[in-house]
C-alpha atoms as a PDB file:
ATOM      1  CA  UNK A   1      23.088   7.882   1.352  1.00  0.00           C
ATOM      2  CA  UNK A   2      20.144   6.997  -0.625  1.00  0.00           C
ATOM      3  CA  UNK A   3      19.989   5.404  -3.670  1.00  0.00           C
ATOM      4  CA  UNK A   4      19.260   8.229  -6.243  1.00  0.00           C
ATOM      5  CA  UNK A   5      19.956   6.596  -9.849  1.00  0.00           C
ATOM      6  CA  UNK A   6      18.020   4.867 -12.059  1.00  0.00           C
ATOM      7  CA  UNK A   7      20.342   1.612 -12.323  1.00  0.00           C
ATOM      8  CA  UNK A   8      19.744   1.428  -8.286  1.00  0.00           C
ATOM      9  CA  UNK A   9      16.233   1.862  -8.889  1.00  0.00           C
ATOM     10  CA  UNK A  10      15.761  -0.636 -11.093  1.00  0.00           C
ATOM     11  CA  UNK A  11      18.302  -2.886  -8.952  1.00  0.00           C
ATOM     12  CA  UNK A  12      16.326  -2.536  -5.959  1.00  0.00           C
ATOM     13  CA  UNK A  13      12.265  -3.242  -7.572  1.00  0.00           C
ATOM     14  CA  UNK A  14      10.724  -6.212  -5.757  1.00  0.00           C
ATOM     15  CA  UNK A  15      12.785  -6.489  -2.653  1.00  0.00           C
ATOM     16  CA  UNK A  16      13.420  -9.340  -1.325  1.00  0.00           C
ATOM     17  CA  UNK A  17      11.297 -11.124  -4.200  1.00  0.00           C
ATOM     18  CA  UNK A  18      12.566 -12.991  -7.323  1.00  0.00           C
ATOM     19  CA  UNK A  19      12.581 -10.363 -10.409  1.00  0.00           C
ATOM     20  CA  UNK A  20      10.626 -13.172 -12.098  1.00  0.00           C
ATOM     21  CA  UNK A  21       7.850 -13.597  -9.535  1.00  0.00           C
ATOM     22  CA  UNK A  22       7.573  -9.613  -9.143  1.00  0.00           C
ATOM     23  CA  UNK A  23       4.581  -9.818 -11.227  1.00  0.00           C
ATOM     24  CA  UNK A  24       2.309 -12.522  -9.978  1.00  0.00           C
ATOM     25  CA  UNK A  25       3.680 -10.517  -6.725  1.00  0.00           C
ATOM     26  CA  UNK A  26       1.773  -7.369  -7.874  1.00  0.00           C
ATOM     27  CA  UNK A  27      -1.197  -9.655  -9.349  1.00  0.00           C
ATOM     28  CA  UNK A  28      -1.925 -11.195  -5.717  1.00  0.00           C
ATOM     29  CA  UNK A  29      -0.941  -7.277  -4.473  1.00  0.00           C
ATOM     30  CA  UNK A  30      -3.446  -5.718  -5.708  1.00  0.00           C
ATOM     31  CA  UNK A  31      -6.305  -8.714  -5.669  1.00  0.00           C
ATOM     32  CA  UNK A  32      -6.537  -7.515  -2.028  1.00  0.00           C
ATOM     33  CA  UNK A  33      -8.105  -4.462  -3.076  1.00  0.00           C
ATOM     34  CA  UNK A  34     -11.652  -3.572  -3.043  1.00  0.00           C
ATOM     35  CA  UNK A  35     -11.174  -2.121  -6.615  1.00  0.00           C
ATOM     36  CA  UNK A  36      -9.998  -5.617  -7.525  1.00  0.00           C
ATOM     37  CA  UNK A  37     -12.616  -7.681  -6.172  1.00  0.00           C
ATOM     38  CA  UNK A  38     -10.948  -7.608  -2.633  1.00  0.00           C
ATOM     39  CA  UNK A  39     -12.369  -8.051   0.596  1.00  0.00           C
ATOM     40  CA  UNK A  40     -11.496  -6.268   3.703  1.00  0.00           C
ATOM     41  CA  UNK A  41     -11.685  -9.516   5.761  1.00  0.00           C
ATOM     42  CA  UNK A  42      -8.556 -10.896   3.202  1.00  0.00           C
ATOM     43  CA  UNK A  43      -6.594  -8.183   3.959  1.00  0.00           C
ATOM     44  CA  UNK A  44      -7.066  -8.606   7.804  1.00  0.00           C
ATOM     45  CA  UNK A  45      -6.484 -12.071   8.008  1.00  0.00           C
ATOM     46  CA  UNK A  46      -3.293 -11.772   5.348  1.00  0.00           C
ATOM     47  CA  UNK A  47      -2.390  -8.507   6.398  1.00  0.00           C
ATOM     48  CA  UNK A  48       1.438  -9.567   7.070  1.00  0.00           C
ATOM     49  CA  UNK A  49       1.614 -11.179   3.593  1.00  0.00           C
ATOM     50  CA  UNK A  50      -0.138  -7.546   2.105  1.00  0.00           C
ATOM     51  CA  UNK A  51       1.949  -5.635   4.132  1.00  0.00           C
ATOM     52  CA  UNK A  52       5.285  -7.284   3.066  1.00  0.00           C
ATOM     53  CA  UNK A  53       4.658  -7.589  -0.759  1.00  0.00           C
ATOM     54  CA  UNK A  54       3.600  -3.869  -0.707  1.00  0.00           C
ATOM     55  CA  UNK A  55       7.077  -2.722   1.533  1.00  0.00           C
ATOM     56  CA  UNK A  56       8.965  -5.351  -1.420  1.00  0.00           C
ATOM     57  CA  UNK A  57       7.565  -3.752  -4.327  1.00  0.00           C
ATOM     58  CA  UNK A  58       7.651   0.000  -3.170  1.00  0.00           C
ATOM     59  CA  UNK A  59      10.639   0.641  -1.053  1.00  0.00           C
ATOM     60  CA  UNK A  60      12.948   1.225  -4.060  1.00  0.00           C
ATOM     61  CA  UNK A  61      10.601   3.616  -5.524  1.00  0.00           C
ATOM     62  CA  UNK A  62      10.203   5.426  -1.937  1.00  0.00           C
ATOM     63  CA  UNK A  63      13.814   5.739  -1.900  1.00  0.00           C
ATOM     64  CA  UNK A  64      14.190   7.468  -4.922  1.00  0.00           C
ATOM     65  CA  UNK A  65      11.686   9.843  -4.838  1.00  0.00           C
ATOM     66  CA  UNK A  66      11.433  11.007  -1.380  1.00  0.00           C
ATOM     67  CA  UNK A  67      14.709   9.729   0.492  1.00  0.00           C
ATOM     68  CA  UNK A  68      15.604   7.714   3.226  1.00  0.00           C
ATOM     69  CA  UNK A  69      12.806   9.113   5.535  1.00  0.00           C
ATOM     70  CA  UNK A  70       9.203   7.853   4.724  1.00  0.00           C
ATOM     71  CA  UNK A  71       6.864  10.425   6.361  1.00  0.00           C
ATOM     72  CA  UNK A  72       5.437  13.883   6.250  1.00  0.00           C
ATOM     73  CA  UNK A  73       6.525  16.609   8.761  1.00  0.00           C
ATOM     74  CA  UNK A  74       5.171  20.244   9.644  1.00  0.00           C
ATOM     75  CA  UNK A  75       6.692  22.798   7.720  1.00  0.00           C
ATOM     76  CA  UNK A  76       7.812  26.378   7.426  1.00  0.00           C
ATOM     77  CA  UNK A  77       7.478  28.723   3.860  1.00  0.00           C
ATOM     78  CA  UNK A  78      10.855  28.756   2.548  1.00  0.00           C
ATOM     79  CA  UNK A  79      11.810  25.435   4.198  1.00  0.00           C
ATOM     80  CA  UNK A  80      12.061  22.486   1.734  1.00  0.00           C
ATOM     81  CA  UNK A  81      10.499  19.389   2.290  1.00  0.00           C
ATOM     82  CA  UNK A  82      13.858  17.622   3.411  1.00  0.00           C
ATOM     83  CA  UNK A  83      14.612  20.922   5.947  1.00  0.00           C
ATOM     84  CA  UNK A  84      10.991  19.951   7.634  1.00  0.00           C
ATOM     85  CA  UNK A  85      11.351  16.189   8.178  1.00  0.00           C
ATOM     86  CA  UNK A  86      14.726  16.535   9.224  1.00  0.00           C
ATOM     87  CA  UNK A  87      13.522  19.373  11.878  1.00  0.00           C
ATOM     88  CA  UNK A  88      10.479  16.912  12.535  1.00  0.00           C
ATOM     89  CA  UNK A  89      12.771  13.948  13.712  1.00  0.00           C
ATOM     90  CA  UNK A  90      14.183  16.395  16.309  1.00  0.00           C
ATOM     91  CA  UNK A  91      11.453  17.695  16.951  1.00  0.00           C
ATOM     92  CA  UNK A  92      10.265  13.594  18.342  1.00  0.00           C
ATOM     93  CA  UNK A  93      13.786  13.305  19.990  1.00  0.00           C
ATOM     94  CA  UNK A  94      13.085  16.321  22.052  1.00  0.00           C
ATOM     95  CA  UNK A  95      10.087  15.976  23.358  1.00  0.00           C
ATOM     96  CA  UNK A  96      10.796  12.448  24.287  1.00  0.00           C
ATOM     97  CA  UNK A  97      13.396  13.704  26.808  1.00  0.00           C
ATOM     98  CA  UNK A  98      15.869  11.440  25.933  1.00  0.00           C
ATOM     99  CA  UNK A  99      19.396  11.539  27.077  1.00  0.00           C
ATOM    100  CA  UNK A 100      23.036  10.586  25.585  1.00  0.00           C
ATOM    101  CA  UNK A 101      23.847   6.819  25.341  1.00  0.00           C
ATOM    102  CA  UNK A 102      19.562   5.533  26.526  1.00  0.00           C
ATOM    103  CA  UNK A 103      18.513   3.155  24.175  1.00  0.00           C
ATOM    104  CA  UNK A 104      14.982   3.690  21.857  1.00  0.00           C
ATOM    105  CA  UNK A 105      12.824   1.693  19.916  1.00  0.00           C
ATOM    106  CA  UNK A 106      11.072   2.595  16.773  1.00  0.00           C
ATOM    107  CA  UNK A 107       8.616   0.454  15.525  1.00  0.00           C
ATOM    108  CA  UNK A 108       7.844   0.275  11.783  1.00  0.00           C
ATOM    109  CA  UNK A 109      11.274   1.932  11.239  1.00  0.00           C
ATOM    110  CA  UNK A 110      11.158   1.564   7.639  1.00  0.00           C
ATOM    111  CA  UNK A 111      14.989   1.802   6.130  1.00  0.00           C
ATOM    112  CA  UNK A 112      15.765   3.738   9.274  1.00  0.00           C
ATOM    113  CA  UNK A 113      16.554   7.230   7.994  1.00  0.00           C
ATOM    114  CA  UNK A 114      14.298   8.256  10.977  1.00  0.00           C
ATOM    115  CA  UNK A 115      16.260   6.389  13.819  1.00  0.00           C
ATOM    116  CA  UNK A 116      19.728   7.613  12.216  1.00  0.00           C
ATOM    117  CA  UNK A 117      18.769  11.612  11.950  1.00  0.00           C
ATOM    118  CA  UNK A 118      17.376  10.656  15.701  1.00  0.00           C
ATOM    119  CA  UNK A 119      20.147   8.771  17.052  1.00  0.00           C
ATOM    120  CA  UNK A 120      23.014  11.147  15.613  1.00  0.00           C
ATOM    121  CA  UNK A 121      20.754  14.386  17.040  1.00  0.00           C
ATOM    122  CA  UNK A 122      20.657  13.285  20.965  1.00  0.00           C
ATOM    123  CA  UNK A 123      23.817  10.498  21.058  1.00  0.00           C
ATOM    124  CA  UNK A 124      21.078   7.442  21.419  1.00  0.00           C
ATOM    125  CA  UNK A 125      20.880   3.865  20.297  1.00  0.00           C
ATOM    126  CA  UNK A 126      18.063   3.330  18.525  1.00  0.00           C
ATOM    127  CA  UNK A 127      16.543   0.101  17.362  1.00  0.00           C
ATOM    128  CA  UNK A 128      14.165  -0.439  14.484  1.00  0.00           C
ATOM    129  CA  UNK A 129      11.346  -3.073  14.593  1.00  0.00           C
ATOM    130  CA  UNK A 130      10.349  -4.486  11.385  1.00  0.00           C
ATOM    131  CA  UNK A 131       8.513  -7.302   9.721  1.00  0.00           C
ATOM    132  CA  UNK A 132      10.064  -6.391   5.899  1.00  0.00           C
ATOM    133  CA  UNK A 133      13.350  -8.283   5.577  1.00  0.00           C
ATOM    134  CA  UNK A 134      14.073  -6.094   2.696  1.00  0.00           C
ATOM    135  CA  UNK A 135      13.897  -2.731   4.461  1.00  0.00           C
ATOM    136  CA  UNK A 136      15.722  -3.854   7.537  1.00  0.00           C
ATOM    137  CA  UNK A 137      18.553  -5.527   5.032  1.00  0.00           C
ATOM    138  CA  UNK A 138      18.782  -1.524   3.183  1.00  0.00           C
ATOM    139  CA  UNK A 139      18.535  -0.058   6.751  1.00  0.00           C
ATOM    140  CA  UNK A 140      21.483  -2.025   7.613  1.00  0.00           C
ATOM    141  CA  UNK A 141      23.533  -1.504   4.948  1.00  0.00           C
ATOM    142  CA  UNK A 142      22.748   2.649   5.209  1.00  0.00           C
ATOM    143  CA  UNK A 143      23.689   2.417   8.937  1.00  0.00           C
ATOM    144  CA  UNK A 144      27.003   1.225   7.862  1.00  0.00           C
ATOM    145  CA  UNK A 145      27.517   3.977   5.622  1.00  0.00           C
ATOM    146  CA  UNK A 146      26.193   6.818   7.929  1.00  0.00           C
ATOM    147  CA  UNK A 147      28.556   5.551  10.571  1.00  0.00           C
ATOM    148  CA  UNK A 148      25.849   4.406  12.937  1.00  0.00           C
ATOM    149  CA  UNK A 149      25.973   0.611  12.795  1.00  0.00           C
ATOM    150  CA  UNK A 150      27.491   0.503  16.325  1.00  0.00           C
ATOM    151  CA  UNK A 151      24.607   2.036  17.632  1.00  0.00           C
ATOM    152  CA  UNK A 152      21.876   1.380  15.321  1.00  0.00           C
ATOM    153  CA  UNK A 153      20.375  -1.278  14.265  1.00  0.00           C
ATOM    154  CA  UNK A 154      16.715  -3.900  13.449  1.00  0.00           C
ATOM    155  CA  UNK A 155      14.788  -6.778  14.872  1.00  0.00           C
ATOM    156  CA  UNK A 156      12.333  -8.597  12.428  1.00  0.00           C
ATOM    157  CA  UNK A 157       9.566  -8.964  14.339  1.00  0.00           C
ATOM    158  CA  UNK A 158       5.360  -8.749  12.701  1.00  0.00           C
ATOM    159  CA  UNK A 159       4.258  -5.598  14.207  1.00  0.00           C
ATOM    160  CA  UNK A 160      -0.002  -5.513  15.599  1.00  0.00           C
ATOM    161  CA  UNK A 161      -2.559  -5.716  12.954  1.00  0.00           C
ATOM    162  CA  UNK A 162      -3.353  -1.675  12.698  1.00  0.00           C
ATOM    163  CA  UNK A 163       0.055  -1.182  11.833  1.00  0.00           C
ATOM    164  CA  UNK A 164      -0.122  -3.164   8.660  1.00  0.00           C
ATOM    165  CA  UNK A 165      -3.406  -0.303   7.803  1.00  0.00           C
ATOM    166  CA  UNK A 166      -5.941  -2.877   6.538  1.00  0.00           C
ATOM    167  CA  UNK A 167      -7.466  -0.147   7.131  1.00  0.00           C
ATOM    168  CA  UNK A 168      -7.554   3.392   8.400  1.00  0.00           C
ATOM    169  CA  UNK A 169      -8.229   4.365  12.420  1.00  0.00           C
ATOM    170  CA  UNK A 170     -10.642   7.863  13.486  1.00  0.00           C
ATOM    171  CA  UNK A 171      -8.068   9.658  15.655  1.00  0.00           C
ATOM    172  CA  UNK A 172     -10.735   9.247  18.605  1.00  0.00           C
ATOM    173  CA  UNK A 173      -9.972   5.233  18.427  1.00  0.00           C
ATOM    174  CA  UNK A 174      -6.022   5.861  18.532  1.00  0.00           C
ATOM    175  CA  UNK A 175      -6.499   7.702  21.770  1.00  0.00           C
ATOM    176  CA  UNK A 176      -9.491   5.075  23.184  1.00  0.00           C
ATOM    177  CA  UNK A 177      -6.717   2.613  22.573  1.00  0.00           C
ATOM    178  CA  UNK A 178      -4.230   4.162  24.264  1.00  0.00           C
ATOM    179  CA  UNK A 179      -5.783   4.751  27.065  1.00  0.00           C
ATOM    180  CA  UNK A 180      -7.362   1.257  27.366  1.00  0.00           C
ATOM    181  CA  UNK A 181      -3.835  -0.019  27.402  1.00  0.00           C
ATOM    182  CA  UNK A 182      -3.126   1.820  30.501  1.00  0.00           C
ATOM    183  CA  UNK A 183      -1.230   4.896  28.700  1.00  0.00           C
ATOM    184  CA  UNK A 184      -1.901   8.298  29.981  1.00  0.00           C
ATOM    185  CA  UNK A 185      -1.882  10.710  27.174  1.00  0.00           C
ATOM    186  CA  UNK A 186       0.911  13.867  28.344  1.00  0.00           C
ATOM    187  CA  UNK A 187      -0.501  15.502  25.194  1.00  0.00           C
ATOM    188  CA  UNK A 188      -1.963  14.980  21.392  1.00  0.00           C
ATOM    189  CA  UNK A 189      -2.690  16.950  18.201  1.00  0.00           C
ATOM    190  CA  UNK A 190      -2.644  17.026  14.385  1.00  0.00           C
ATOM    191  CA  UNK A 191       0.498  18.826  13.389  1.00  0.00           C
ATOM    192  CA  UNK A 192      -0.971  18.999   9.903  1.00  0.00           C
ATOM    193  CA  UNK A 193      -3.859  21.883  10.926  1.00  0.00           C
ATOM    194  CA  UNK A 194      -1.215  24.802  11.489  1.00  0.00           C
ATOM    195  CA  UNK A 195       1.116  23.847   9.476  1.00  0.00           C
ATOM    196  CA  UNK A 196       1.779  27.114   7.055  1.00  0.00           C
ATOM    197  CA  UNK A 197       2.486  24.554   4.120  1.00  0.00           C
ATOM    198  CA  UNK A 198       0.058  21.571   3.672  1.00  0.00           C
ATOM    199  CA  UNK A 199       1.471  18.213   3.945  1.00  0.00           C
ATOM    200  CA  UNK A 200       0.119  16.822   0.639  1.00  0.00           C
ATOM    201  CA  UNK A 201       2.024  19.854  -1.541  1.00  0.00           C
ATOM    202  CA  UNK A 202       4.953  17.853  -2.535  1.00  0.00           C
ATOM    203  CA  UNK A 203       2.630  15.547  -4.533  1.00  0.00           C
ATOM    204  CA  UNK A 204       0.186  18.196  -5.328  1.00  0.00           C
ATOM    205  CA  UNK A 205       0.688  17.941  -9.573  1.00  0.00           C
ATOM    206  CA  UNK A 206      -0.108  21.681  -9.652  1.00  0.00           C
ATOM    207  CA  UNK A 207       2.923  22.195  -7.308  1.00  0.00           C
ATOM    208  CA  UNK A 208       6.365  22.563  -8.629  1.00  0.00           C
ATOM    209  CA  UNK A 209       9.506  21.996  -6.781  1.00  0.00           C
ATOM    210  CA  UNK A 210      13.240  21.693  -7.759  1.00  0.00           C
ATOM    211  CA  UNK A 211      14.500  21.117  -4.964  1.00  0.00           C
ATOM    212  CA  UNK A 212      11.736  18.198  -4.724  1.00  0.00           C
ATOM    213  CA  UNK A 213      11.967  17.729  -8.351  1.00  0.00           C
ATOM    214  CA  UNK A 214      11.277  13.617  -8.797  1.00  0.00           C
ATOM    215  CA  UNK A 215       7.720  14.240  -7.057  1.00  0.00           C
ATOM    216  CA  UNK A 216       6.420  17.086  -8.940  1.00  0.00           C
ATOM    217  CA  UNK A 217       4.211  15.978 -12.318  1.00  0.00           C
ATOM    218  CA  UNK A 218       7.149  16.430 -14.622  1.00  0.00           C
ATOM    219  CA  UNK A 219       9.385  14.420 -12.496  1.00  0.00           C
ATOM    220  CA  UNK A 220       7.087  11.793 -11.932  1.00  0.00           C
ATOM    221  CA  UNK A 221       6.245  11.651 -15.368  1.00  0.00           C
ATOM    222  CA  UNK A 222       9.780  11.155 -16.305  1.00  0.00           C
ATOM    223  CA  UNK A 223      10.053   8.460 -14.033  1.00  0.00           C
ATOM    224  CA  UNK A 224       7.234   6.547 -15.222  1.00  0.00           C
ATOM    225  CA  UNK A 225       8.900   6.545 -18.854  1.00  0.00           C
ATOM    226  CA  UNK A 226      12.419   5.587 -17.194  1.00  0.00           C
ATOM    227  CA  UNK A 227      10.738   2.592 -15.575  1.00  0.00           C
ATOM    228  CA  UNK A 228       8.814   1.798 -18.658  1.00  0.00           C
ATOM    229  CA  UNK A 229      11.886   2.110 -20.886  1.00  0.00           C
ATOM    230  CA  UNK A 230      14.572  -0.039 -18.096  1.00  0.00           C
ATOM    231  CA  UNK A 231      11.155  -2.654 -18.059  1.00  0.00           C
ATOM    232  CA  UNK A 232      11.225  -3.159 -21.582  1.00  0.00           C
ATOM    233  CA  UNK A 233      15.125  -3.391 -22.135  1.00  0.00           C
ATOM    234  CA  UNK A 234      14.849  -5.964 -19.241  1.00  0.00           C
ATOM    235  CA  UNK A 235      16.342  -4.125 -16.371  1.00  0.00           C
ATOM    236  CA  UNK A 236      13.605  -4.023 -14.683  1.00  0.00           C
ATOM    237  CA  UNK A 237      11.672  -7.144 -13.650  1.00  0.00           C
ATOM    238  CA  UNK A 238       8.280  -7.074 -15.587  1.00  0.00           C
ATOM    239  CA  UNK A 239       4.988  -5.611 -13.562  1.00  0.00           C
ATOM    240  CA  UNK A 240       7.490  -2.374 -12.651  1.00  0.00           C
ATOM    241  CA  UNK A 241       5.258   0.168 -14.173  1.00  0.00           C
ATOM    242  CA  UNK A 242       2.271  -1.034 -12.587  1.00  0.00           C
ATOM    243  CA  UNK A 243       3.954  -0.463  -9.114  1.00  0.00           C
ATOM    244  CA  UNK A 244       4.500   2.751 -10.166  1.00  0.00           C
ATOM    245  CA  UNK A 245       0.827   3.039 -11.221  1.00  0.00           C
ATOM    246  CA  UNK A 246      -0.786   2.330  -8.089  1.00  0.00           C
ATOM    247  CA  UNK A 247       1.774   4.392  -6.250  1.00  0.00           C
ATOM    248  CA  UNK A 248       0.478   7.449  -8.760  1.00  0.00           C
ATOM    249  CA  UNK A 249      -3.015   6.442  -7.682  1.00  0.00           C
ATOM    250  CA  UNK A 250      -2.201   6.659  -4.406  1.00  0.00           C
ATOM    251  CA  UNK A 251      -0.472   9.788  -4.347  1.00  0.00           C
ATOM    252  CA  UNK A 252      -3.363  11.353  -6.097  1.00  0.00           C
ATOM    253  CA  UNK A 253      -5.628  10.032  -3.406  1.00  0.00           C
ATOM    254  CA  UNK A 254      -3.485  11.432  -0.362  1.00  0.00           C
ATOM    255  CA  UNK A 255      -3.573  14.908  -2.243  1.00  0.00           C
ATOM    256  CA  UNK A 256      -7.239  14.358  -2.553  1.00  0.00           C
ATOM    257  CA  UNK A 257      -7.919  12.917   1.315  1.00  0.00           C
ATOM    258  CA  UNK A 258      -5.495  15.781   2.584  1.00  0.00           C
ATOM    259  CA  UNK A 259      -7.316  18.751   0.776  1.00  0.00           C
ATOM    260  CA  UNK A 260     -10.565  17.482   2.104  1.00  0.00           C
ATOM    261  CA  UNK A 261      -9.030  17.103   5.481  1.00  0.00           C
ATOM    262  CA  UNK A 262     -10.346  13.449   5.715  1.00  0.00           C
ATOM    263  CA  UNK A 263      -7.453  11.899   6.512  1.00  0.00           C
ATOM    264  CA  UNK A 264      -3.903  13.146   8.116  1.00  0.00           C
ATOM    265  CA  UNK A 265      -0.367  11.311   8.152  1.00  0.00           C
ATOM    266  CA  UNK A 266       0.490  13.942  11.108  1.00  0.00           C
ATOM    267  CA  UNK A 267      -1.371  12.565  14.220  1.00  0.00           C
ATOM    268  CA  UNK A 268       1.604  12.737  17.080  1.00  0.00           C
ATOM    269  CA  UNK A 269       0.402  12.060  20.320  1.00  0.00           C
ATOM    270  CA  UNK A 270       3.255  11.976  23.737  1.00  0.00           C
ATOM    271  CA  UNK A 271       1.968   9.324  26.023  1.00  0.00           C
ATOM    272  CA  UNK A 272       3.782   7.504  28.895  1.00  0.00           C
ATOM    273  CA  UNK A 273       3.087   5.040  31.517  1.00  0.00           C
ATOM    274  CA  UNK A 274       1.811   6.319  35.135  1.00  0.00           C
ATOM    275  CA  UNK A 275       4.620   5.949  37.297  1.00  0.00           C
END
């Protein structure tokens, strides 16, 4: 179960970092940023050390606004946003094949909400590669309370360079790649074109949910004065409402990349090796 209050919010800002250093941690975050005087050639070469402050800082927030899975899905009118990533993780499970008690790996699991709606669906055992000692730490203790820690679980391992997204990838290159590895591609596509609702909606500010209530611009508003307010009583470690800051900015940017169809979250592509 995910953490939904604000006490486990504020508990859970910063990670795996000391509440004291979370705000030199955010100072150094967001120095690798071009709109901070960053170059993309520091955030290549430190891209583990990026990758791991920004997982530290953000999960907690993550959790409590979107849940335990962190990722879009294709999805139905009428079906919420939890319905469609739910269906979405099936969705993966089936067209991978897989069978009862065959092991799977997901790599850059996140807190696992993924691997558990996956390995509960087709009866697998799923590990989780990760290189945030935080998120594998809260994946663990939510396998225990799904029921799944016999059968789930995470290795901390630093996962290839273009999965820490120094930068961003044409969907051309993914598939170049693939196939220069030796993978032949079974089949590829962006979910997002047909899907009837657009993936960016439930952080589209003119788009009002209850059911998705903490992401729409009155929830999120409300959480940025809860954070302020547990900051300044000191339950919160200081440099919490600039996380939440840069997470608004980039929300505002994925509504603004999906609308112009510039970028997609929704790239699947089913590849194997030739037998």
């Amino acid at each position: 179960m995910s953490k939904t209050g604000a006490m486990d919010l504020a508990s859970g800002l910063g990670g795996k970092i000391e509440k004291s250093d979370v705000l030199s941690a955010v100072d150094k975050y967001e120095k690798y940023h071009v709109c901070h005087g960053g170059e993309e050639e520091d955030r290549k070469s430190d891209y583990s050390d990026m990758v791991n402050k920004y997982y530290d800082l953000v999960t907690s927030f993550y959790e409590f606004g979107w849940g335990e899975s962190f990722h879009f899905a294709h999805r139905w009118k009428g079906e919420s946003l939890k319905e469609s990533i739910k269906r979405h993780e099936h969705f993966l499970a089936l067209q991978l094949g897989v069978k009862p008690g065959q092991k799977v790996l997901d790599v850059g699991c996140g807190i696992g909400g993924p691997l558990r709606e996956f390995a509960r669906f087709s009866s697998t055992s799923v590990t989780g590669l990760n290189n945030n000692e935080y998120q594998i730490s809260r994946g663990k203790e939510l396998n225990r309370i799904a029921g799944v820690d016999k059968t789930c679980d995470f290795v901390k391992a630093e996962i290839e360079i273009g999965d820490g997204l120094p930068d961003i990838r044409l969907t051309t290159k993914c598939l170049e790649a693939l196939k220069q590895a030796g993978f032949e591609v079974v089949w590829e596509k962006d979910l997002a074109v047909d899907s009837p609702v657009p993936w960016y909606l439930p952080l589209d500010k003119s788009h009002f949910s209850l059911s998705s209530f903490r992401l729409t611009a009155v929830g999120r508003f409300m959480t940025k004065n809860m954070v302020k307010a547990l900051e300044f009583v000191g339950l919160a470690p200081k440099g919490s409402q600039r996380v939440q800051d840069f997470l608004e900015k980039a929300a505002e940017g994925l509504v603004e990349g999906g609308k112009k169809e510039i970028f997609t979250p929704m790239y699947f592509f089913l590849a194997r090796k030739p037998e």
